[in-house]
N, C-alpha and C. Protein backbone atom coordinates (compact mmCIF):
# COMPACT_ATOMS: atom_id res chain seq x y z
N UNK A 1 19.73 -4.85 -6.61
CA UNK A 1 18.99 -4.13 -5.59
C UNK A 1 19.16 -2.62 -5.79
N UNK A 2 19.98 -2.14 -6.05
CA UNK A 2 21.01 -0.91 -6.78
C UNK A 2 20.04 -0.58 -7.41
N UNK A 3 19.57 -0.77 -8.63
CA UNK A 3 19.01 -0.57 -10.00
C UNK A 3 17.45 -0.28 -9.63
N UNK A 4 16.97 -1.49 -8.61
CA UNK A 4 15.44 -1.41 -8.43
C UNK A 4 15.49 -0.26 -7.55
N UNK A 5 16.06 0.35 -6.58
CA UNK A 5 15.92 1.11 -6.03
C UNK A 5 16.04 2.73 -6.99
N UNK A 6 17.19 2.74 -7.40
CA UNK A 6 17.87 3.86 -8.43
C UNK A 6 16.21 4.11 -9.30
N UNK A 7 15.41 2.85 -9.95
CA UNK A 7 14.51 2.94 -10.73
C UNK A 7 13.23 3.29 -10.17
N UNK A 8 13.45 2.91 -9.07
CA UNK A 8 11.98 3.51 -8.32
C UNK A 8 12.10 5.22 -7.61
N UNK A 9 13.26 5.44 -7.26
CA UNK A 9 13.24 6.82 -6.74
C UNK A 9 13.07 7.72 -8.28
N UNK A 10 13.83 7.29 -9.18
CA UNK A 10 13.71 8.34 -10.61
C UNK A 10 11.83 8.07 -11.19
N UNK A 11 11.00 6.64 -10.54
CA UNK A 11 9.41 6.99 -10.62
C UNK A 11 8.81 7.89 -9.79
N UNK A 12 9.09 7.71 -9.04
CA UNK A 12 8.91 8.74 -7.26
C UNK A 12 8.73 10.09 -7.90
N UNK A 13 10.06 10.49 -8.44
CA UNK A 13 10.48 11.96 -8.72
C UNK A 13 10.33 12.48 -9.87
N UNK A 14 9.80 11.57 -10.86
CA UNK A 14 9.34 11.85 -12.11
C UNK A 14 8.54 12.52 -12.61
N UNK A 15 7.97 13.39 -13.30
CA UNK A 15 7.25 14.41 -13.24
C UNK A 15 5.81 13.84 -13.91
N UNK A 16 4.92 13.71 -13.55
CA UNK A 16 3.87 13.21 -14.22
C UNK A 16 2.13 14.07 -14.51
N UNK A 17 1.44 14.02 -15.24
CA UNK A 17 0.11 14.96 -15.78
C UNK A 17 -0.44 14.63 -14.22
N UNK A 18 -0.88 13.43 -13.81
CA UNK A 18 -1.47 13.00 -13.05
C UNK A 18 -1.40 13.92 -11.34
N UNK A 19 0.23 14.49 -11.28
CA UNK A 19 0.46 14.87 -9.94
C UNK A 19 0.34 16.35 -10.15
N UNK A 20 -0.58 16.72 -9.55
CA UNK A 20 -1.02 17.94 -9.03
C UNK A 20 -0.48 18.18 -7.44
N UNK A 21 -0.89 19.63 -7.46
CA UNK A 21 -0.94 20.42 -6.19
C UNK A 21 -1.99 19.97 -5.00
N UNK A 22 -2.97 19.72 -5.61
CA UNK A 22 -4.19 18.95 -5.04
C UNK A 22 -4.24 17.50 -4.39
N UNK A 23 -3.67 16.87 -5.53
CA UNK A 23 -3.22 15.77 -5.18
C UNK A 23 -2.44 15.48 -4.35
N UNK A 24 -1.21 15.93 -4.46
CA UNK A 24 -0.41 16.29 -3.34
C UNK A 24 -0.66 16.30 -2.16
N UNK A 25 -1.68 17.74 -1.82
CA UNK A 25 -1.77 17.76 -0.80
C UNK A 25 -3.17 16.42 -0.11
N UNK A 26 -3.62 15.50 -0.64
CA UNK A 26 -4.16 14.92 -0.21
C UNK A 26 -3.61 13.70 -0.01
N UNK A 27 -2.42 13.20 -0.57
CA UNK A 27 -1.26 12.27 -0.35
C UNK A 27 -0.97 12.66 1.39
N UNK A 28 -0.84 13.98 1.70
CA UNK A 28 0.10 14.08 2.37
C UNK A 28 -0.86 14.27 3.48
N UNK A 29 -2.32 14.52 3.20
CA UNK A 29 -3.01 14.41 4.14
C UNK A 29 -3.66 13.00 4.62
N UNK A 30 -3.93 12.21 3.52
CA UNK A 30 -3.98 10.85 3.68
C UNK A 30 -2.73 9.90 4.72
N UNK A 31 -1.39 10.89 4.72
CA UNK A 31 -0.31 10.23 5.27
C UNK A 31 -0.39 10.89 6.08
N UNK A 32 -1.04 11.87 7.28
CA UNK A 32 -1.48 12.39 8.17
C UNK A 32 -2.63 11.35 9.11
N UNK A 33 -3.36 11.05 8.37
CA UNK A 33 -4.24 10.50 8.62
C UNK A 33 -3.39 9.06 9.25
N UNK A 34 -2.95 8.35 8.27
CA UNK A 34 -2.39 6.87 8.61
C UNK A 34 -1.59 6.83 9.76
N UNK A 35 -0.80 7.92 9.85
CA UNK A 35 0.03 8.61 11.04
C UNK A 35 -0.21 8.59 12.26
N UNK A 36 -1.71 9.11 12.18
CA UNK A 36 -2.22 9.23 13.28
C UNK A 36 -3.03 7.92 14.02
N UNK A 37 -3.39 7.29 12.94
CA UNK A 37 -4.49 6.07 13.25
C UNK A 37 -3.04 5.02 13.81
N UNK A 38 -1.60 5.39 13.00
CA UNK A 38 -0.29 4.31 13.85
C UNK A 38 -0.64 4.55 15.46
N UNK A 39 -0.33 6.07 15.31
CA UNK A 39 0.18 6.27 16.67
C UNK A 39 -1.23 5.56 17.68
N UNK A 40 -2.36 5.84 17.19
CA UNK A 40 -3.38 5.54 18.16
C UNK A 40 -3.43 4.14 18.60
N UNK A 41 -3.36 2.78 17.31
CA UNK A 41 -2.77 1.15 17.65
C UNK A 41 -1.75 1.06 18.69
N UNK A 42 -0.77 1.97 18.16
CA UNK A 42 0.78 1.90 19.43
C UNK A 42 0.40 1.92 20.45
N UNK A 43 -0.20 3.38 21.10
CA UNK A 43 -0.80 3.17 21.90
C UNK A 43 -1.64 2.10 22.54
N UNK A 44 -2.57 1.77 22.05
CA UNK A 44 -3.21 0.81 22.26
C UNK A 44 -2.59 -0.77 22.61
N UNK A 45 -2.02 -0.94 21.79
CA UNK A 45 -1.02 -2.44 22.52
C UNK A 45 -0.05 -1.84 23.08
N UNK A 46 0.48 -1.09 23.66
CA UNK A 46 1.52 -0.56 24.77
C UNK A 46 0.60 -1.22 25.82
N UNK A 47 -0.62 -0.51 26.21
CA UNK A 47 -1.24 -0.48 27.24
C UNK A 47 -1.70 -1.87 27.56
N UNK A 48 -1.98 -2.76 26.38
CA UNK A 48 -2.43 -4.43 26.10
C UNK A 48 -0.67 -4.66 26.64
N UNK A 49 0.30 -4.13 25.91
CA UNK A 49 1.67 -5.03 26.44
C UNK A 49 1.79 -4.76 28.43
N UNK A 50 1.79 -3.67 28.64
CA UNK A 50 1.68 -3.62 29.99
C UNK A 50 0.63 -4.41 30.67
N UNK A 51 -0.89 -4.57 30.22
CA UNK A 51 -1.22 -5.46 31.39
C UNK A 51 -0.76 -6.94 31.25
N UNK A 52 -0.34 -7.42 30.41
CA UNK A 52 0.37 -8.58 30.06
C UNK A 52 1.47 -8.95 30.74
N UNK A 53 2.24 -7.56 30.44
CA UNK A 53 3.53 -7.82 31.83
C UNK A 53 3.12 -7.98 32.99
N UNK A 54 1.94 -7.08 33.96
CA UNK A 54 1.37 -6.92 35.11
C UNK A 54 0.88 -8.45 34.85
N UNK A 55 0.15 -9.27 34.75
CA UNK A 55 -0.53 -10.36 34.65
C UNK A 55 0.52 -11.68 34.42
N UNK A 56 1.74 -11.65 33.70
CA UNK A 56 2.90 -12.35 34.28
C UNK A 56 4.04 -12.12 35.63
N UNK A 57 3.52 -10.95 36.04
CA UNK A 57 4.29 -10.62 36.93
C UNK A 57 3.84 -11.14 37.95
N UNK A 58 2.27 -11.33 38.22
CA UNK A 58 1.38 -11.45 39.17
C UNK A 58 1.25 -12.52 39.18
N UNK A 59 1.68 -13.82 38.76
CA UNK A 59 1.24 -15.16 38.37
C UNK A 59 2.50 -15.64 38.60
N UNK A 60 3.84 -14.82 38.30
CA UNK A 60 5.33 -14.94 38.57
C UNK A 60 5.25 -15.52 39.63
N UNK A 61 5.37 -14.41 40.80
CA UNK A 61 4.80 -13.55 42.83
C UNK A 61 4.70 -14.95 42.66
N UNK A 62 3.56 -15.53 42.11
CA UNK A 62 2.30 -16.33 43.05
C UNK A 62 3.22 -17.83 43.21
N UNK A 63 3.75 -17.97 42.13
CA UNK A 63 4.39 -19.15 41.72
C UNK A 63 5.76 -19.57 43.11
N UNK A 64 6.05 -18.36 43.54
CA UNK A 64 7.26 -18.70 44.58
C UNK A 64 6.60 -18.80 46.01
């Protein structure tokens, strides 16, 4: 596990023709992007997990 890891951070950090400045910055804007589209799902089932709780809670009540 050692080794695969050790071998993938020295690909990570490796210097390659391919990685530009450009590139770069569109990695990092692409990971801006994904970032943001997380946070917006989270959101989104927070608000699905809360009425779920409200809707067992309410069915809880009813049950006693």
């Amino acid at each position: 596990m050692k080794k695969k890891l050790k071998r993938t951070i020295k690909e990570f950090f490796k210097p390659s023709e391919k990685l530009n400045h450009e590139s770069l910055y569109e990695m990092i804007e692409n990971l801006q992007y994904r970032i943001s589209d997380m946070e917006s799902e989270h959101m989104i089932m927070m608000c699905e997990l809360r009425k779920l709780y409200t809707l067992v809670g309410k069915e809880h009540t009813n049950e006693n």
